[in-house]
Protein backbone atom coordinates (compact mmCIF):
# COMPACT_ATOMS: atom_id res chain seq x y z
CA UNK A 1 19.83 23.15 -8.57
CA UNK A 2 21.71 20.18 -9.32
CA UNK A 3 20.30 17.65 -12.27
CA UNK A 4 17.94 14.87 -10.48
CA UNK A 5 19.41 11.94 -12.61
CA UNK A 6 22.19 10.28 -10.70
CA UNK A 7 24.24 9.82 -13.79
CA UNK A 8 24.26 12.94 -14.43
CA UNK A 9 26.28 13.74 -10.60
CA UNK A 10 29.84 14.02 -9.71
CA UNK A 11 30.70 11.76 -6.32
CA UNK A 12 31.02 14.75 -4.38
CA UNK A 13 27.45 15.79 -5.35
CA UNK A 14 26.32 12.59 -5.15
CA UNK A 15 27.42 12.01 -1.55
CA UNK A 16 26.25 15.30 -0.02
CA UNK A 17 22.64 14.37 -1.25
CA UNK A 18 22.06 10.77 0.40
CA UNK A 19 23.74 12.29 3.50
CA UNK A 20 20.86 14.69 3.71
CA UNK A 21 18.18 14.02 5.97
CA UNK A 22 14.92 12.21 4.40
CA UNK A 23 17.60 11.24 1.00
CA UNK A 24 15.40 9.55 -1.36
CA UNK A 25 16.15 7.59 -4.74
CA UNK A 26 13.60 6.77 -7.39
CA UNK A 27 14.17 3.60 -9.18
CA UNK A 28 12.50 3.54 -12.53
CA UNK A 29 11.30 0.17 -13.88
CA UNK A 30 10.42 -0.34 -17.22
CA UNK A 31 11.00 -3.44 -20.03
CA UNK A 32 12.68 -3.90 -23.29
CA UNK A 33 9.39 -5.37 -25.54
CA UNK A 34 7.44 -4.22 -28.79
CA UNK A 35 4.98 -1.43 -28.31
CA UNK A 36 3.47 -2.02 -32.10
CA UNK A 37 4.75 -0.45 -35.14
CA UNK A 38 4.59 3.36 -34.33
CA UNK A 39 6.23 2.79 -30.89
CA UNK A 40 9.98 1.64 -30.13
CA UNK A 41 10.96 -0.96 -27.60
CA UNK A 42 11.79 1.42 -24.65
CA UNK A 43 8.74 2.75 -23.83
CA UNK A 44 7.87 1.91 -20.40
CA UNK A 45 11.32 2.08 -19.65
CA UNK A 46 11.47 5.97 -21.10
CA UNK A 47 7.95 6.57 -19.44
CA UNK A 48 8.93 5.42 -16.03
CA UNK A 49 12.04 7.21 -16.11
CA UNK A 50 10.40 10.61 -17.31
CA UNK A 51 7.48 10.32 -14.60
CA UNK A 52 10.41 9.68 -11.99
CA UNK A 53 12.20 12.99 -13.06
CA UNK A 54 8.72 15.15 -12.53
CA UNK A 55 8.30 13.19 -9.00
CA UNK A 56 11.52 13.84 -8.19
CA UNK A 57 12.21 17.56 -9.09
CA UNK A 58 8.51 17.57 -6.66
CA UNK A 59 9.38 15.58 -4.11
CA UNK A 60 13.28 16.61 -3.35
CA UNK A 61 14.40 12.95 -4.39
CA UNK A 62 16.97 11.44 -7.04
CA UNK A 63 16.23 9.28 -9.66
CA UNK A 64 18.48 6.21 -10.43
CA UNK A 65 19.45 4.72 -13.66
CA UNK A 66 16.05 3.54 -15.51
CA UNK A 67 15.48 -1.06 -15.15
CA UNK A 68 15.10 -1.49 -18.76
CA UNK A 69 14.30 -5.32 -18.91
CA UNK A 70 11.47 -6.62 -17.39
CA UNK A 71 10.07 -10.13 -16.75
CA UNK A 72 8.32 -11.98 -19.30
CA UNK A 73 5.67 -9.78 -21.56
CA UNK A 74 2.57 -11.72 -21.26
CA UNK A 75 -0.29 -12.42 -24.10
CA UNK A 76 -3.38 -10.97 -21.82
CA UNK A 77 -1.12 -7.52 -20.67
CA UNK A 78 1.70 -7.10 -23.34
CA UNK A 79 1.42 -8.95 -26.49
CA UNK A 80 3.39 -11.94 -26.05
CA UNK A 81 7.33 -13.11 -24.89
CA UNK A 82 7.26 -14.74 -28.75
CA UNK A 83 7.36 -11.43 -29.98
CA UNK A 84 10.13 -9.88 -31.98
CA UNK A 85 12.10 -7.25 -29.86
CA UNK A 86 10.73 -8.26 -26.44
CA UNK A 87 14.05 -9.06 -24.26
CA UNK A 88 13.13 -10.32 -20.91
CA UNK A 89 14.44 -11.50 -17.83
CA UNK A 90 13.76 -14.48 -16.11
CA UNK A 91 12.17 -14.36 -12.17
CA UNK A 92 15.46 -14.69 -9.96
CA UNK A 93 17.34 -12.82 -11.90
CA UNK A 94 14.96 -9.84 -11.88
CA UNK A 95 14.70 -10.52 -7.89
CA UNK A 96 18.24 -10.47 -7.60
CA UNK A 97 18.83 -6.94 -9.57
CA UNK A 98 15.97 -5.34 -7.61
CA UNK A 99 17.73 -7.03 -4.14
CA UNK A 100 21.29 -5.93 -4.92
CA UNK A 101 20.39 -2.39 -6.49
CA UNK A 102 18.37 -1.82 -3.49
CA UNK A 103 20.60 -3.26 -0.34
CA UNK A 104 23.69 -1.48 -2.27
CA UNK A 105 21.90 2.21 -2.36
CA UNK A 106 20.68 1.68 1.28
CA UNK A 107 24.06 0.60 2.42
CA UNK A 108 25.26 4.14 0.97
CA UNK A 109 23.18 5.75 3.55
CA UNK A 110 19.44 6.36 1.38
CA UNK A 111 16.82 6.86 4.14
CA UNK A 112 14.06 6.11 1.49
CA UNK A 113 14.04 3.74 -1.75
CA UNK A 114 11.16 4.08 -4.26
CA UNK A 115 10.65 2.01 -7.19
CA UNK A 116 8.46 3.56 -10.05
CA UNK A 117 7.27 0.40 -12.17
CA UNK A 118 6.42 0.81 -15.53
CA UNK A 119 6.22 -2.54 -16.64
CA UNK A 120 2.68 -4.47 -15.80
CA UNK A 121 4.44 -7.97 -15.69
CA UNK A 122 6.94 -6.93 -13.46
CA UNK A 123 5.28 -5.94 -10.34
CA UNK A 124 5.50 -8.95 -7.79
CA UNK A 125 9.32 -9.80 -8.74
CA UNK A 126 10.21 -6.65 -7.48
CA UNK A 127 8.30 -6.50 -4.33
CA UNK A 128 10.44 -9.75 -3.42
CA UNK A 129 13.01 -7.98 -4.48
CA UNK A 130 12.65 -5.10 -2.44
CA UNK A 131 11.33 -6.73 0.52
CA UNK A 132 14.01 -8.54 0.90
CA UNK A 133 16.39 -6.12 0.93
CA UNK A 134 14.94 -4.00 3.21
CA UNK A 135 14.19 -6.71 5.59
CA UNK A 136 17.75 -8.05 5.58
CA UNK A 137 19.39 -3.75 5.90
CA UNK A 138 16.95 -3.21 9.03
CA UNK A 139 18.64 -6.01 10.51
CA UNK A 140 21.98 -5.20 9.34
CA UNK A 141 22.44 -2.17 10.51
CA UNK A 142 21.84 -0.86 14.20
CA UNK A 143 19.71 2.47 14.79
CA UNK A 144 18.55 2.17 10.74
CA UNK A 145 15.32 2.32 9.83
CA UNK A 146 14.89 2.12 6.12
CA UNK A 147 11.96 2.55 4.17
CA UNK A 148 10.53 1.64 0.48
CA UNK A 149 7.86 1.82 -1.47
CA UNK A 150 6.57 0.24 -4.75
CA UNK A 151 4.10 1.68 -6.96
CA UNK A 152 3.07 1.42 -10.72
CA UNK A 153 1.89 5.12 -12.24
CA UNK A 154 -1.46 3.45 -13.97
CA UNK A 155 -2.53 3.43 -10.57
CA UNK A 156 -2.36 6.91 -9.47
CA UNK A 157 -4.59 7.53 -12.72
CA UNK A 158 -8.22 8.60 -11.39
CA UNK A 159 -11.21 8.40 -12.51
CA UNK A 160 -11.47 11.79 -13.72
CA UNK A 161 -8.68 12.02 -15.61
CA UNK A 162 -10.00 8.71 -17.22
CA UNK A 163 -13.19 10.31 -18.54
CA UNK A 164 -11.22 12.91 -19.46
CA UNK A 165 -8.77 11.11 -22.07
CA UNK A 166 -11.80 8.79 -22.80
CA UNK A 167 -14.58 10.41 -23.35
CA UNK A 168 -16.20 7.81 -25.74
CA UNK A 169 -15.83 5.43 -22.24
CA UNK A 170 -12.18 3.58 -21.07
CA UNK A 171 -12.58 -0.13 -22.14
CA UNK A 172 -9.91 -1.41 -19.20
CA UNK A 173 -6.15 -1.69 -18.34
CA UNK A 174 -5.63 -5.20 -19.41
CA UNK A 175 -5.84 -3.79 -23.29
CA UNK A 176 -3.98 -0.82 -22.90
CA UNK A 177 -0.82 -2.25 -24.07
CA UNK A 178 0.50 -0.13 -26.96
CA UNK A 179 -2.66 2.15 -27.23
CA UNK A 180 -4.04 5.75 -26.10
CA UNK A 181 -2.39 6.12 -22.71
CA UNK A 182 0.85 4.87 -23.70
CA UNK A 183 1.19 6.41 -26.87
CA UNK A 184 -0.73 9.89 -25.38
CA UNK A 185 2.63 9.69 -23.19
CA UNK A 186 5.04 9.34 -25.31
CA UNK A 187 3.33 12.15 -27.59
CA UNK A 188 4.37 14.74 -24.79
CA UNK A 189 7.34 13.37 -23.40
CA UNK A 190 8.70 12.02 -26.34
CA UNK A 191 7.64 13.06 -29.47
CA UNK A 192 9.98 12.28 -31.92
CA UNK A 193 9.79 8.67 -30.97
CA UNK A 194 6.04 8.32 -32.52
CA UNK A 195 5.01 8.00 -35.84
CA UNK A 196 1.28 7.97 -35.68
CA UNK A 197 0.92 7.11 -39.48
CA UNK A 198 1.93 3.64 -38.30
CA UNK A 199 -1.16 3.03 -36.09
CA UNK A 200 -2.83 -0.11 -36.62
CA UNK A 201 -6.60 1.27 -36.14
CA UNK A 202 -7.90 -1.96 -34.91
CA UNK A 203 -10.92 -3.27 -32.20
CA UNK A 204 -9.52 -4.40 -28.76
CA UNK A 205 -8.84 -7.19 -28.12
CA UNK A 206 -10.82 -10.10 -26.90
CA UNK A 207 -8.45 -12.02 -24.00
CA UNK A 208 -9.27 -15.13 -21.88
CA UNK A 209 -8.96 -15.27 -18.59
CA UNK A 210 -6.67 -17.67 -18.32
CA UNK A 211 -2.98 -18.79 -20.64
CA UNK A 212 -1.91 -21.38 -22.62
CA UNK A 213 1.49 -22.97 -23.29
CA UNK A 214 3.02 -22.95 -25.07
CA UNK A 215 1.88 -19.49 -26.45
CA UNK A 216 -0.30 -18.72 -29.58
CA UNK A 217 0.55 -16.01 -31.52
CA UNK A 218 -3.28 -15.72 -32.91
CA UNK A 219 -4.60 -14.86 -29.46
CA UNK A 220 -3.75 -11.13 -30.02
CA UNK A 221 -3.62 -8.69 -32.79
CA UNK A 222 -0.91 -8.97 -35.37
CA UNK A 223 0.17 -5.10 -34.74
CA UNK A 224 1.85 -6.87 -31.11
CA UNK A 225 -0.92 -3.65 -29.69
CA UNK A 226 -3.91 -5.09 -27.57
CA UNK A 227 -6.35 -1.64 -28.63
CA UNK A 228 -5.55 1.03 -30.93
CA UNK A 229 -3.98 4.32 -30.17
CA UNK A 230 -6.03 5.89 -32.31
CA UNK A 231 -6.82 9.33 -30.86
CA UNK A 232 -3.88 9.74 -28.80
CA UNK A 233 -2.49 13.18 -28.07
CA UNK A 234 -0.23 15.31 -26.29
CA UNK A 235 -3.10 16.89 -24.80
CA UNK A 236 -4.47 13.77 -23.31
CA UNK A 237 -0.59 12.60 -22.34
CA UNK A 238 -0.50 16.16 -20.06
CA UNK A 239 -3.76 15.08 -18.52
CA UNK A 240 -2.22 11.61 -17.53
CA UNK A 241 0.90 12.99 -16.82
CA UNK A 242 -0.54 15.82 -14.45
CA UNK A 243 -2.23 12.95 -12.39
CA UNK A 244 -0.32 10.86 -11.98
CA UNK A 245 2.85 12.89 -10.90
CA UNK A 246 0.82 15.07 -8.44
CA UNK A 247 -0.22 12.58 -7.09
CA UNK A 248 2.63 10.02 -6.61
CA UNK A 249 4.65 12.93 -5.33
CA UNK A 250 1.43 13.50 -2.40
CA UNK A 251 2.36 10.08 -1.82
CA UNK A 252 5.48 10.00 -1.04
CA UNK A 253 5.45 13.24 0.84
CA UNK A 254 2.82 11.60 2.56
CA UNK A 255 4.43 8.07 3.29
CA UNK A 256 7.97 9.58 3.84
CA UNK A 257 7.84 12.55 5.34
CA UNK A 258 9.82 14.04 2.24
CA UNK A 259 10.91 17.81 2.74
CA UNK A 260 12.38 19.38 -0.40
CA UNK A 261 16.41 18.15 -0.94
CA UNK A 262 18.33 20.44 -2.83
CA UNK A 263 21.88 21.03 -3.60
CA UNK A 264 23.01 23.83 -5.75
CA UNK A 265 25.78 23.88 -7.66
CA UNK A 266 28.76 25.61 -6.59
């Protein structure tokens, strides 16, 4: 078979698999922001785009070039926008990206547009985004009946799989910026990208529920990380990595009525 990644496709290639029935294209999401000092700045944007490839290889679907700035990282989910190394986008032109990436691959002839998010903040400029365009191509052209769906991986992450990677007991989502399940990822997927000598072995962080502006830099820990990754592993990244990929890709199946799309290489 042919590579997943569209980058990686001739025209030719490229053309024969979104004129196949059920042709669907994965759209990883990610951001360009500080992950602490063992992490670099791509990792959502390198996580996303590695769970897309597994989903896709599962599902019969393509994956498109990886979104790697998000909208603005926040102090109570990411650290902080003040923080060196976070490069963010502003609202419309995040909407706008997701609307003109999105109306241009269903105007190619996609049946089905996902889009993977692996950025917390990012989540409701892309449904505009998205809705949008698919609103505005149902219209547009006659007999078409396009379909999307959004979805962020942390939430096809069950509760098994939780006890599992947290045994000592999961403290919540809103500090896992920069700690076990992140880093646990990027210990199987990528590696050479982690230096766990650098972990700042810290407590969680204690977050208000609500913001202030302008920001304060003392609201969160100094390592940019809101809990420590202390205790991350390969072994628990497979664990996150196996649930979440089995099952996004029953979801999609599920939702789209994917059958497998191959092409092999002539």
């Amino acid at each position: 078979m042919t590579s997943v990644f569209l980058e990686d496709l001739d025209a030719e290639t490229y053309s024969a698999m979104v004129a196949k029935e059920g042709s669907t294209v994965i759209i990883p999401t990610g951001a360009t922001e500080q992950h602490g000092p063992h992490m670099p700045l791509g990792v959502d944007a390198m996580l996303s785009r590695a769970i897309a490839g597994v989903v896709a290889e599962s599902a019969g679907a393509l994956v498109a070039p990886v979104f790697s700035y998000g909208y603005k990282s926040q102090p109570r989910s990411g650290g902080g926008n003040h923080r060196v190394g976070t490069t963010s986008l502003g609202a419309a032109a995040l909407t706008g990206m997701v609307d003109d990436v999105v109306s241009s691959f269903l105007a190619q002839g996609f049946k089905n547009v996902v889009v993977l998010n692996g950025h917390f903040e990012i989540y409701q400029f892309i449904y505009e985004g998205l809705d949008n365009a698919v609103d505005r191509a149902r219209t547009r052209f006659t007999g078409s009946s396009p379909r999307a769906i959004l979805l962020s991986y942390w939430d096809f992450v069950d509760e098994a799989t939780l006890g599992k990677v947290f045994p000592e007991g999961f403290l919540g989502w809103d500090i896992e910026h920069g700690g076990v399940l992140e880093t646990s990822l990027m210990l199987l997927l990528h590696p050479e990208k982690v230096d766990m000598s650098r972990v700042v072995d810290h407590p969680p962080a204690k977050l208000t529920p609500y913001d202030i502006f302008p920001e304060d830099p003392a609201r969160t820990p100094a390592s940019g990380c809101l809990s420590s990754a202390k205790g991350a592993s390969a072994e628990r990244g497979q664990l996150l990595l196996d649930a979440v990929t089995t099952q996004v890709a029953g979801a999609l199946k599920g939702e789209l009525l994917l059958g497998n799309i191959t092409l092999e290489v002539q």
